[in-house]
N, C-alpha and C. Protein backbone atom coordinates (compact mmCIF):
# COMPACT_ATOMS: atom_id res chain seq x y z
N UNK A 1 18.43 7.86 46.59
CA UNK A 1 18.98 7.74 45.23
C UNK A 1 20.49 7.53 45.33
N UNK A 2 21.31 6.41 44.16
CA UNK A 2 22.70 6.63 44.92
C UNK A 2 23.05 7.42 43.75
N UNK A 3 24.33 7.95 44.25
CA UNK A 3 24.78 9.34 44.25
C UNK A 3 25.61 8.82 42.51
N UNK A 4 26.36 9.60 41.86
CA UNK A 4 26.96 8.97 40.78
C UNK A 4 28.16 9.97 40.72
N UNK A 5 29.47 10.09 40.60
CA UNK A 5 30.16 10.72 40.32
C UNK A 5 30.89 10.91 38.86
N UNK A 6 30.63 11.98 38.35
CA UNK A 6 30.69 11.74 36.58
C UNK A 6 32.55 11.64 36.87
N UNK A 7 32.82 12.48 37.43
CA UNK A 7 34.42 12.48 37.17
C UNK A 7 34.89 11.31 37.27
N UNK A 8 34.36 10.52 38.63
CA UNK A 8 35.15 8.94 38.86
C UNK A 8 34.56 8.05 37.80
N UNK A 9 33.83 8.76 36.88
CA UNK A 9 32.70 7.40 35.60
C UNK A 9 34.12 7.80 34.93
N UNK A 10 33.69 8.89 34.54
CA UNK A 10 34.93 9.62 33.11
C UNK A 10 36.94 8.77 33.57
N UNK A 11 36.65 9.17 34.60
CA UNK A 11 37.85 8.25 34.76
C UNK A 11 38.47 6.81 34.17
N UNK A 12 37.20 5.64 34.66
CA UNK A 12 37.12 4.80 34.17
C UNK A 12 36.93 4.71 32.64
N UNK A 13 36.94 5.14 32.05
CA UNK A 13 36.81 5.58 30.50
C UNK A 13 37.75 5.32 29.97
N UNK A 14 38.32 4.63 29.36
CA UNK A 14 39.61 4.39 27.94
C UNK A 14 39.32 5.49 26.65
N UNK A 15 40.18 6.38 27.23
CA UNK A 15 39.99 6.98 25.28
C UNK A 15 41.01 6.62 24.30
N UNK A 16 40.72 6.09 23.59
CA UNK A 16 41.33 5.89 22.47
C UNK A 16 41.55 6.13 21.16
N UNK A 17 42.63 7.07 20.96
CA UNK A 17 42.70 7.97 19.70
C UNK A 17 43.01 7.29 18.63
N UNK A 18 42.13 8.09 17.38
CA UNK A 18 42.28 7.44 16.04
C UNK A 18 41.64 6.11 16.13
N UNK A 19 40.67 6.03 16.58
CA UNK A 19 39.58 4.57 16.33
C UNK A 19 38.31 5.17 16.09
N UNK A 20 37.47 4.61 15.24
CA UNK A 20 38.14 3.60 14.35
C UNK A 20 38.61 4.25 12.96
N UNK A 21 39.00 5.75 13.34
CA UNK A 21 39.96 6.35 11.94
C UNK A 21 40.25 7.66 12.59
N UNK A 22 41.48 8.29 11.81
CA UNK A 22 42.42 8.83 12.37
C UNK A 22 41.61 10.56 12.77
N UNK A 23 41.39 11.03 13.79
CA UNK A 23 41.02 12.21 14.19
C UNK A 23 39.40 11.96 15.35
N UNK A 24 39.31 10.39 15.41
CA UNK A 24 38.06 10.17 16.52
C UNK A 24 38.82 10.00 17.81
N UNK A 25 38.42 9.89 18.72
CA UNK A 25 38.56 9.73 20.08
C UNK A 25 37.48 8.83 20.30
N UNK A 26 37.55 7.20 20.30
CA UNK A 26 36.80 6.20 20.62
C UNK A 26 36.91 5.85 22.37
N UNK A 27 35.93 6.48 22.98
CA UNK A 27 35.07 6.56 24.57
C UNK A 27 34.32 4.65 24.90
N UNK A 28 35.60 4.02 25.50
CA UNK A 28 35.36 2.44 25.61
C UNK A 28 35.05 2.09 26.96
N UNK A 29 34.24 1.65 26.59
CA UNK A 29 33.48 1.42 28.33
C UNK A 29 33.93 -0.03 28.88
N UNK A 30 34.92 -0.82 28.21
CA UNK A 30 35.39 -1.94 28.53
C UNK A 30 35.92 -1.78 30.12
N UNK A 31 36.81 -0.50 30.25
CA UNK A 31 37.05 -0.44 30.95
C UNK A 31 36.34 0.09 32.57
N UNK A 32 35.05 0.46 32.16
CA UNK A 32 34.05 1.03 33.27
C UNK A 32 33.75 -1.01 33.86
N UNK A 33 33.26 -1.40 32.72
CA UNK A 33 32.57 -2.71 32.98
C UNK A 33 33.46 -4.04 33.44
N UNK A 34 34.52 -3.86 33.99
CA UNK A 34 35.31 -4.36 34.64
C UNK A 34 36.17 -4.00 35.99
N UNK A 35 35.03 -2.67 36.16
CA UNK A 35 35.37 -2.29 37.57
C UNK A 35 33.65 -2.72 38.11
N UNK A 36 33.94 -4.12 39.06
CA UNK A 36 32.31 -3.92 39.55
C UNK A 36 31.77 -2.89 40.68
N UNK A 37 32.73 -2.68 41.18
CA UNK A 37 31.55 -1.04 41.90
C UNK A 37 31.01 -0.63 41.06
N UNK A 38 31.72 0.21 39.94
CA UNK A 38 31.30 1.50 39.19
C UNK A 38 30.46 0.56 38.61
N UNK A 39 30.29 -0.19 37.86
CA UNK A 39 29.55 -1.16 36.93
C UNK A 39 28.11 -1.20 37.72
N UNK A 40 28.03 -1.91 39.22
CA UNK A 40 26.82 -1.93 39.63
C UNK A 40 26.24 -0.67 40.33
N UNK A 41 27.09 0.62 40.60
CA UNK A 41 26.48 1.57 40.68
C UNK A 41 25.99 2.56 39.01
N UNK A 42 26.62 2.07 38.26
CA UNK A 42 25.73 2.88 37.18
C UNK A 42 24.49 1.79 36.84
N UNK A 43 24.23 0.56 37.07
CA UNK A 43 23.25 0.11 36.84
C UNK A 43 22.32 1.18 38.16
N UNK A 44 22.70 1.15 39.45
CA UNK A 44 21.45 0.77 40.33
C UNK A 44 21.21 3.01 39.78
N UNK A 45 22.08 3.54 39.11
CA UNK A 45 21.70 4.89 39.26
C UNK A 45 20.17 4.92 38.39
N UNK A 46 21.10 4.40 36.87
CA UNK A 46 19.88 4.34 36.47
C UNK A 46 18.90 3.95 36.68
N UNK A 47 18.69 2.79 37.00
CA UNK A 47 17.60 2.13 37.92
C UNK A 47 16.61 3.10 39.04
N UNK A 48 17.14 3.61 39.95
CA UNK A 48 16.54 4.81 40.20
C UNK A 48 16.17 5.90 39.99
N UNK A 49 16.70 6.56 38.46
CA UNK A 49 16.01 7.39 37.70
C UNK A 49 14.85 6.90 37.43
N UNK A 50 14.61 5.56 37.27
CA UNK A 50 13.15 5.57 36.31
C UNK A 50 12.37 4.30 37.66
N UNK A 51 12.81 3.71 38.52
CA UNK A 51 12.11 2.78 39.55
C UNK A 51 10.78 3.24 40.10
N UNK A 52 10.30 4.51 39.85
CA UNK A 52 9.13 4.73 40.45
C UNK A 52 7.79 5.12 39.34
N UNK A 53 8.80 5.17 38.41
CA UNK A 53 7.73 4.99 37.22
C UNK A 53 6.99 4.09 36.56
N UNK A 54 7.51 2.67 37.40
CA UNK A 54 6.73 1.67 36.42
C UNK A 54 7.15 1.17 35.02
N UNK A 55 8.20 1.09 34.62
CA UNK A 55 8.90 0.60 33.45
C UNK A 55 8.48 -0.70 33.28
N UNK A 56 7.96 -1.04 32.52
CA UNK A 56 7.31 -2.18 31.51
C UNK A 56 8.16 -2.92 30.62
N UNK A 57 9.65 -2.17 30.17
CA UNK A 57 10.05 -2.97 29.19
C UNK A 57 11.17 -1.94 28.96
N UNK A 58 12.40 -2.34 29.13
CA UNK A 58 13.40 -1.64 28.91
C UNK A 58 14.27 -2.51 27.54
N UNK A 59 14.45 -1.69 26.34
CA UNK A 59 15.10 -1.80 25.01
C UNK A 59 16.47 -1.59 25.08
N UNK A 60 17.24 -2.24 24.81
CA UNK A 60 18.48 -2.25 24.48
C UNK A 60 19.03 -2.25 23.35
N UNK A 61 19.93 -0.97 22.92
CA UNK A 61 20.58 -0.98 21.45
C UNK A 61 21.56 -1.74 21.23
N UNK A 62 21.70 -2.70 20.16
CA UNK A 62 22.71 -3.39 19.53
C UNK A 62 23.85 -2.72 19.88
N UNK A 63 25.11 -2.81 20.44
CA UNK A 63 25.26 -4.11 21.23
C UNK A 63 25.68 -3.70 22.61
N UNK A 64 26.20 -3.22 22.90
CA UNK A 64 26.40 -2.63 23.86
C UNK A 64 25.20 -1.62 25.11
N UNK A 65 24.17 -1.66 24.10
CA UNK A 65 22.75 -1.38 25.30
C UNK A 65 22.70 -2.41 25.26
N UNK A 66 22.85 -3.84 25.13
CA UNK A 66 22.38 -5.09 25.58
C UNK A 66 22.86 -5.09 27.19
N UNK A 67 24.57 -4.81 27.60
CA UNK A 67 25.15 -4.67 28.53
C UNK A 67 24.45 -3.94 29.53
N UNK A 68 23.87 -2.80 29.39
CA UNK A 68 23.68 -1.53 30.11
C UNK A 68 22.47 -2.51 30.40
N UNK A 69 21.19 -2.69 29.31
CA UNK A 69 20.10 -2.67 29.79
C UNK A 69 19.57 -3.72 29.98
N UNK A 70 20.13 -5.24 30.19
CA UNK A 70 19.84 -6.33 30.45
C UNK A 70 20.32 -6.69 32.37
N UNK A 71 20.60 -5.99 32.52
CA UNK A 71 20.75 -5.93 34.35
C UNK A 71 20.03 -4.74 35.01
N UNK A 72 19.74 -3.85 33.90
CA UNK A 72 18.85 -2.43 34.66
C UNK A 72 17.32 -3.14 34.34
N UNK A 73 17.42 -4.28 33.53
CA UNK A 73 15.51 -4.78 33.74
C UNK A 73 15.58 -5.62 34.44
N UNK A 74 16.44 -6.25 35.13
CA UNK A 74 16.52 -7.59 35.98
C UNK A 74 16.40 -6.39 37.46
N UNK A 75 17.36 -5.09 37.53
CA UNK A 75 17.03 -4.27 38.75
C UNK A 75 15.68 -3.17 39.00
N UNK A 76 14.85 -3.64 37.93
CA UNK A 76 13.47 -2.48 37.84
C UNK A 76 12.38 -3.60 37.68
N UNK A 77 12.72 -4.82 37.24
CA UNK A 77 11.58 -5.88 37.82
C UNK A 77 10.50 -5.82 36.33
N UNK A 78 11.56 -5.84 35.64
CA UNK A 78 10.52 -5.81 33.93
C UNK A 78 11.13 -6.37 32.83
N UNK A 79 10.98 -6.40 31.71
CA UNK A 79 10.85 -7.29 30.38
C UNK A 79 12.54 -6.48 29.62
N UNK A 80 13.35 -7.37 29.07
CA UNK A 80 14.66 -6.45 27.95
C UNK A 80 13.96 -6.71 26.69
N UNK A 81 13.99 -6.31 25.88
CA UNK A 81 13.58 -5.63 24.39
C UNK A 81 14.69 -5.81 23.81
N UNK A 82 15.59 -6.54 22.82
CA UNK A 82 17.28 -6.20 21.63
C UNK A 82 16.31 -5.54 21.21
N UNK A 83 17.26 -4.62 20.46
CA UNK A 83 17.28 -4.14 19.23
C UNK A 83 18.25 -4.27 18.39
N UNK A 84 18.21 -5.20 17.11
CA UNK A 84 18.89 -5.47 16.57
C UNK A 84 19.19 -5.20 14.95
N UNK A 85 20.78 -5.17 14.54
CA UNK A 85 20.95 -4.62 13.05
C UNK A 85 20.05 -5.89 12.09
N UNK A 86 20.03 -5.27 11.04
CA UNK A 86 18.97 -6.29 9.97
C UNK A 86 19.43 -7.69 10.27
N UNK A 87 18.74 -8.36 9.98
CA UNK A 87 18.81 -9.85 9.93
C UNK A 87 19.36 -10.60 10.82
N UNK A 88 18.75 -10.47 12.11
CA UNK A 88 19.53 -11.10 13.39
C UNK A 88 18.53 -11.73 14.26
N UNK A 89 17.38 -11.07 13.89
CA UNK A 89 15.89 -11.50 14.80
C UNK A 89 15.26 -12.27 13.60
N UNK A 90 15.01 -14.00 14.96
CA UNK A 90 14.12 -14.96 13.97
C UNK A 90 12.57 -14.69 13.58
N UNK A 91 12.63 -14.26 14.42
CA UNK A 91 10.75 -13.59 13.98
C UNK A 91 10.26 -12.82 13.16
N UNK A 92 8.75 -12.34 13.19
CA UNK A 92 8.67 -11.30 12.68
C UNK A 92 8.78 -10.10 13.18
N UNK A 93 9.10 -8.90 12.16
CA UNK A 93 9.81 -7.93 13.35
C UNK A 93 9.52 -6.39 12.10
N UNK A 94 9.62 -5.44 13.54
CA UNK A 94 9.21 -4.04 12.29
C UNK A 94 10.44 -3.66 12.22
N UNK A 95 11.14 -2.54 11.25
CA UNK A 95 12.38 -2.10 10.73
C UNK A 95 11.92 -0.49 10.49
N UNK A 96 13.23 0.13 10.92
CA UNK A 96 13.11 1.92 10.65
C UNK A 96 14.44 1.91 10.07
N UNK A 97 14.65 2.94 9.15
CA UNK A 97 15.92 2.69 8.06
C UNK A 97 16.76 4.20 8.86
N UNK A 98 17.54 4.61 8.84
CA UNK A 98 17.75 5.74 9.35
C UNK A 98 19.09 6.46 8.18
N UNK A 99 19.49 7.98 8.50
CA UNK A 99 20.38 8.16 7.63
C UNK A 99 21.73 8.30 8.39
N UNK A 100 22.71 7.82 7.68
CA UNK A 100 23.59 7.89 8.24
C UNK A 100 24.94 9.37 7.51
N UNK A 101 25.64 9.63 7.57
CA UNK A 101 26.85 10.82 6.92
C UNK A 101 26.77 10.16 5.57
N UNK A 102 26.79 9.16 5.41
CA UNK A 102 27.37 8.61 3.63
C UNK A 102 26.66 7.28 3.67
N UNK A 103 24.89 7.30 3.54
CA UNK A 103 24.26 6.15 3.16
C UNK A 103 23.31 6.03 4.35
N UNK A 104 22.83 4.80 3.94
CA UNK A 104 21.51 4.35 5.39
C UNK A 104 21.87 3.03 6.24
N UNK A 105 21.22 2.78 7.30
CA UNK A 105 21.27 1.90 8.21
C UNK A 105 19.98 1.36 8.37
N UNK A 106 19.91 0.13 9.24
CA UNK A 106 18.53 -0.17 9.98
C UNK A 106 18.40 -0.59 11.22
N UNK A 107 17.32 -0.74 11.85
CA UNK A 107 17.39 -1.58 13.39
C UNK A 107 16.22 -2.37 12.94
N UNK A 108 16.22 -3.18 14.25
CA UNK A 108 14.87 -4.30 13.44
C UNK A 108 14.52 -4.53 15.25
N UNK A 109 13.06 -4.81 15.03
CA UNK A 109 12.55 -5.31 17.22
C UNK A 109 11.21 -6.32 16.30
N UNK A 110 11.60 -7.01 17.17
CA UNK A 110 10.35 -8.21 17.14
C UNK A 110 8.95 -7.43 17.25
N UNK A 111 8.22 -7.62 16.28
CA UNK A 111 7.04 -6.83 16.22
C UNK A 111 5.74 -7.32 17.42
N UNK A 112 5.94 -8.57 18.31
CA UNK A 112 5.34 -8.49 19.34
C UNK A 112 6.25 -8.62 20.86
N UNK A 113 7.50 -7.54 20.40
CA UNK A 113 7.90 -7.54 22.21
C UNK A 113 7.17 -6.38 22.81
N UNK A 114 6.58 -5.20 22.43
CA UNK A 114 5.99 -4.18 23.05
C UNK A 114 4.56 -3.99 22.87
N UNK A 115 3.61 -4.76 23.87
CA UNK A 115 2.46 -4.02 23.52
C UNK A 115 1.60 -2.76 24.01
N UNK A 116 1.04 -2.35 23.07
CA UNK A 116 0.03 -0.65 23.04
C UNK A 116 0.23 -0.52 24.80
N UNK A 117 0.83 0.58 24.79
CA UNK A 117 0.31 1.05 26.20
C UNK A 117 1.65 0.80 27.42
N UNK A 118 2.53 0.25 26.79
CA UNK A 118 3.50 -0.56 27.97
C UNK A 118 4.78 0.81 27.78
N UNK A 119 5.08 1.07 29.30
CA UNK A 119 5.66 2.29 29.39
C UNK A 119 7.33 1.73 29.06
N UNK A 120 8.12 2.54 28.14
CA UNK A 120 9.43 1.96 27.73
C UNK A 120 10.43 2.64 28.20
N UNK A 121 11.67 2.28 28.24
CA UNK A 121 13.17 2.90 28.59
C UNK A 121 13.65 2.24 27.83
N UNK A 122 14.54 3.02 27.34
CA UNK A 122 15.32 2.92 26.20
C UNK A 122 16.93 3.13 26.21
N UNK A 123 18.04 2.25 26.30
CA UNK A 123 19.17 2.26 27.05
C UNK A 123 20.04 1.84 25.96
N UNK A 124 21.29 2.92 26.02
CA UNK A 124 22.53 2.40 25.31
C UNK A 124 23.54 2.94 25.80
N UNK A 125 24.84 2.57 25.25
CA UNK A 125 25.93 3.50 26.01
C UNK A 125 26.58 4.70 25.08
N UNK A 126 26.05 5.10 24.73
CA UNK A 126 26.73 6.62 23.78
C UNK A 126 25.42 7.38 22.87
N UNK A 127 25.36 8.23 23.66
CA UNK A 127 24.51 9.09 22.34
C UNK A 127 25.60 10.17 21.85
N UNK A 128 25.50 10.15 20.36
CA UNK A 128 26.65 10.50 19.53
C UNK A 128 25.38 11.47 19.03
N UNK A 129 25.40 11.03 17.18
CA UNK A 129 24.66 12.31 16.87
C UNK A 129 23.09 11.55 17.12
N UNK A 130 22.71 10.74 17.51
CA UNK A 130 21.29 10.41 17.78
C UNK A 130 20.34 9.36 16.89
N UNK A 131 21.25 9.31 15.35
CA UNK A 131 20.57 8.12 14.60
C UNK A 131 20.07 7.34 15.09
N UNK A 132 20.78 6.45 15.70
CA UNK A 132 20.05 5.17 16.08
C UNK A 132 19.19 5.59 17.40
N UNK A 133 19.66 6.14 18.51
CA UNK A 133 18.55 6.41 18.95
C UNK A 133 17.28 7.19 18.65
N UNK A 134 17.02 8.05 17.51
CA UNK A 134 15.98 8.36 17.05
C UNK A 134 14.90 6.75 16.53
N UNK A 135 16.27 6.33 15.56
CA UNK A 135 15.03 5.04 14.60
C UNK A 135 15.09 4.21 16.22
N UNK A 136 15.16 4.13 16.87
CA UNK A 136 14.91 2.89 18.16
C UNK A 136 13.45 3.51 18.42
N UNK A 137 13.61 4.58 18.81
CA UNK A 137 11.80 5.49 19.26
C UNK A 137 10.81 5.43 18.48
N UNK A 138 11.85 5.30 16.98
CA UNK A 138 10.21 5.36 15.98
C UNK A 138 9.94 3.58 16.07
N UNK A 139 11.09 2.58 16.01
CA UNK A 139 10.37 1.38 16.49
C UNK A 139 9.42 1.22 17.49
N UNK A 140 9.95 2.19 19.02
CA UNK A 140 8.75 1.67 19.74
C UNK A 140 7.39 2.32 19.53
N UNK A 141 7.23 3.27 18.94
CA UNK A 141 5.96 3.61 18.53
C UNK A 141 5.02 3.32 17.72
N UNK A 142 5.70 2.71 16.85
CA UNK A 142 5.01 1.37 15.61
C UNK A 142 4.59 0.82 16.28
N UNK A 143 4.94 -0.11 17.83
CA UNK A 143 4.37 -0.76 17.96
C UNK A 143 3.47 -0.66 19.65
N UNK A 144 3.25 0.75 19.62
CA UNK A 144 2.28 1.62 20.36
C UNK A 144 2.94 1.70 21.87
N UNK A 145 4.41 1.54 22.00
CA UNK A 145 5.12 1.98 23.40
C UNK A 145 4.61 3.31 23.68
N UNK A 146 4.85 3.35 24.95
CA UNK A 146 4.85 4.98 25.67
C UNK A 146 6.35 5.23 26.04
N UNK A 147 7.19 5.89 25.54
CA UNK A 147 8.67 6.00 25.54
C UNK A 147 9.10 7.43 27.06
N UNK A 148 8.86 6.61 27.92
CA UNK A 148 9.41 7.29 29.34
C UNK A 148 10.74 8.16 29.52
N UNK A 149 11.16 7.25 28.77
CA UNK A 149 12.51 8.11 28.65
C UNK A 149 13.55 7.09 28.13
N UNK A 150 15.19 8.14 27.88
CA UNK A 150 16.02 7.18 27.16
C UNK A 150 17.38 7.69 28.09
N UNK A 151 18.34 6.80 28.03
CA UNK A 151 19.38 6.55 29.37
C UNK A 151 20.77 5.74 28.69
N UNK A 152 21.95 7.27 28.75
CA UNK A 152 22.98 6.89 27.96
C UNK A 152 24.14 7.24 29.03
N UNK A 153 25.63 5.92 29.17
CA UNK A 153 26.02 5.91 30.20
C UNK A 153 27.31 7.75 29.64
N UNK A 154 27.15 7.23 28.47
CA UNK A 154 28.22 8.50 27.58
C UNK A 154 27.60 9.62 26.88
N UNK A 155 27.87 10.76 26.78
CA UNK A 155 26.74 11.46 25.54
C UNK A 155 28.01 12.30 25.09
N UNK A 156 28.34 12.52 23.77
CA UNK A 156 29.48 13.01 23.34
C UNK A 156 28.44 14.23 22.77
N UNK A 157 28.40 15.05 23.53
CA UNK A 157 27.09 16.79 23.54
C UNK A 157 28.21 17.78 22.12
N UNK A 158 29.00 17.75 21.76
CA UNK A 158 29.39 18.52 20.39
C UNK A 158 29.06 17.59 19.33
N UNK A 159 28.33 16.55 19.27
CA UNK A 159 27.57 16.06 18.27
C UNK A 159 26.10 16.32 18.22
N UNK A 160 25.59 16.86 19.42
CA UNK A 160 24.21 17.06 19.37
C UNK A 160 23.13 16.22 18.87
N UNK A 161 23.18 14.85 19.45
CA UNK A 161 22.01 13.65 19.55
C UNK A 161 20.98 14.21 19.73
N UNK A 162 21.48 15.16 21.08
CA UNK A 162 20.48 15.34 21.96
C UNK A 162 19.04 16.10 21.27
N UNK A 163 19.19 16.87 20.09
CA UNK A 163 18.42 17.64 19.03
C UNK A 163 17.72 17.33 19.03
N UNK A 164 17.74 15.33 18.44
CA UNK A 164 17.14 14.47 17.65
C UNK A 164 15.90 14.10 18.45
N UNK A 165 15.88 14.23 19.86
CA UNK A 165 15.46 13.17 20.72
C UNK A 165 14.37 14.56 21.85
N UNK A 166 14.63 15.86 21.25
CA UNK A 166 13.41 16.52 21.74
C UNK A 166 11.98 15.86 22.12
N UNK A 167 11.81 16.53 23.41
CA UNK A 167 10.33 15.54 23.89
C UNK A 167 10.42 14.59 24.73
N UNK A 168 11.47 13.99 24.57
CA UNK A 168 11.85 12.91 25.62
C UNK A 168 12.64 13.54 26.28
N UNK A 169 12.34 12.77 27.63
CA UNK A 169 13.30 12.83 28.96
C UNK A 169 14.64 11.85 28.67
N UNK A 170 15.53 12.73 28.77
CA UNK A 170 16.78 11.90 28.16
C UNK A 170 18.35 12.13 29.13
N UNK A 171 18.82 11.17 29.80
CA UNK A 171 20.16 11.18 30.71
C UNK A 171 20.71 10.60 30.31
N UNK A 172 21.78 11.13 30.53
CA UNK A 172 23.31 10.50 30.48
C UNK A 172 24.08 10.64 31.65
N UNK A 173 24.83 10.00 31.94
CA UNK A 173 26.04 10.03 33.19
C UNK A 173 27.00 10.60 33.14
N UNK A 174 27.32 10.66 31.91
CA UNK A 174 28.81 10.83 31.75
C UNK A 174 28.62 11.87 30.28
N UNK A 175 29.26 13.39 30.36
CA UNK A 175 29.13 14.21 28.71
C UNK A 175 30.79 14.56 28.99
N UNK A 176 30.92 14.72 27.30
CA UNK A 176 31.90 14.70 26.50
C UNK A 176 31.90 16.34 25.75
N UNK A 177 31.91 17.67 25.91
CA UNK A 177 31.75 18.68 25.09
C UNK A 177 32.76 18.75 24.16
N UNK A 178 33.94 17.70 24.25
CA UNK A 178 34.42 18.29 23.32
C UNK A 178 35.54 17.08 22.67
N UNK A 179 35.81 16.52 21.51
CA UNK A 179 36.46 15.33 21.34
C UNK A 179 37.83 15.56 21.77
């Protein structure tokens, strides 16, 4: 398994205060993804968290799980899944509305990229408080995934995503306890 060092990830990390309003600390991975060591060792880590399981179809959250998880299915030898905000997919496609602090959101997945039975990973780079990765899980189960697990390169843990997402096997590389 290769080894991952959170301190040298966290390093590579840009924090940037007051984005995108005054009292956040915005965690930018621009700067991880332009160092290619670190870049292709957090692909091949993840990749070996889940390589012996048989992953069928790894999902990527708008937009930035596109990054993460469009080279971790090219390194596990299986299918990428978008998941995308309303009205971006030409097809037909299922939708989970989710709540957000002040109003709702949606995600939308092509209603035949996952079929019954196909084991999923589910990849983005920040689990915050867990919205979107909750409505991503209830997409793949609409359309009868087996959700293996879910794989975040950041997890900012004093927001507690992690709540949301009980039941699943869920990593991150890199936690944040405190903004």
């Amino acid at each position: 398994m290769v080894a991952i060092n959170e301190e040298k990830l966290k390093s590579l990390i840009r924090s940037v205060p007051d984005f995108p309003k005054k009292g956040i600390v915005f965690r930018d991975i621009t700067t991880l993804l332009k160092d290619k060591v670190a870049f292709s060792e957090t692909i091949d880590y993840c990749a070996d968290l889940y390589k012996s399981v048989g992953v069928d179809k790894v999902v990527g959250v708008e937009s930035r799980g596109f990054i993460f998880g469009s080279p971790l299915a090219c390194r596990l030898g299986c299918g990428f899944v978008p998941v995308r905000k309303p009205n971006k997919l030409p097809a037909e496609k299922v939708r989970c509305e989710y709540q957000l602090e002040y109003g709702t959101d949606a995600l939308e997945m092509h209603s035949d990229a996952i079929a019954k039975g196909e084991k999923v990973l589910i990849v983005d780079d920040v689990l915050a408080t867990g919205g979107t990765s909750e409505a991503t899980t209830k997409l793949v189960k609409m359309l009868g995934g087996e959700i293996i697990g879910l794989v975040f390169i950041i997890e900012l843990a004093f927001l507690h995503g992690r709540d949301r997402l009980k039941g699943y096997d869920v990593h991150s590389l890199i936690s944040y306890s405190a903004e």
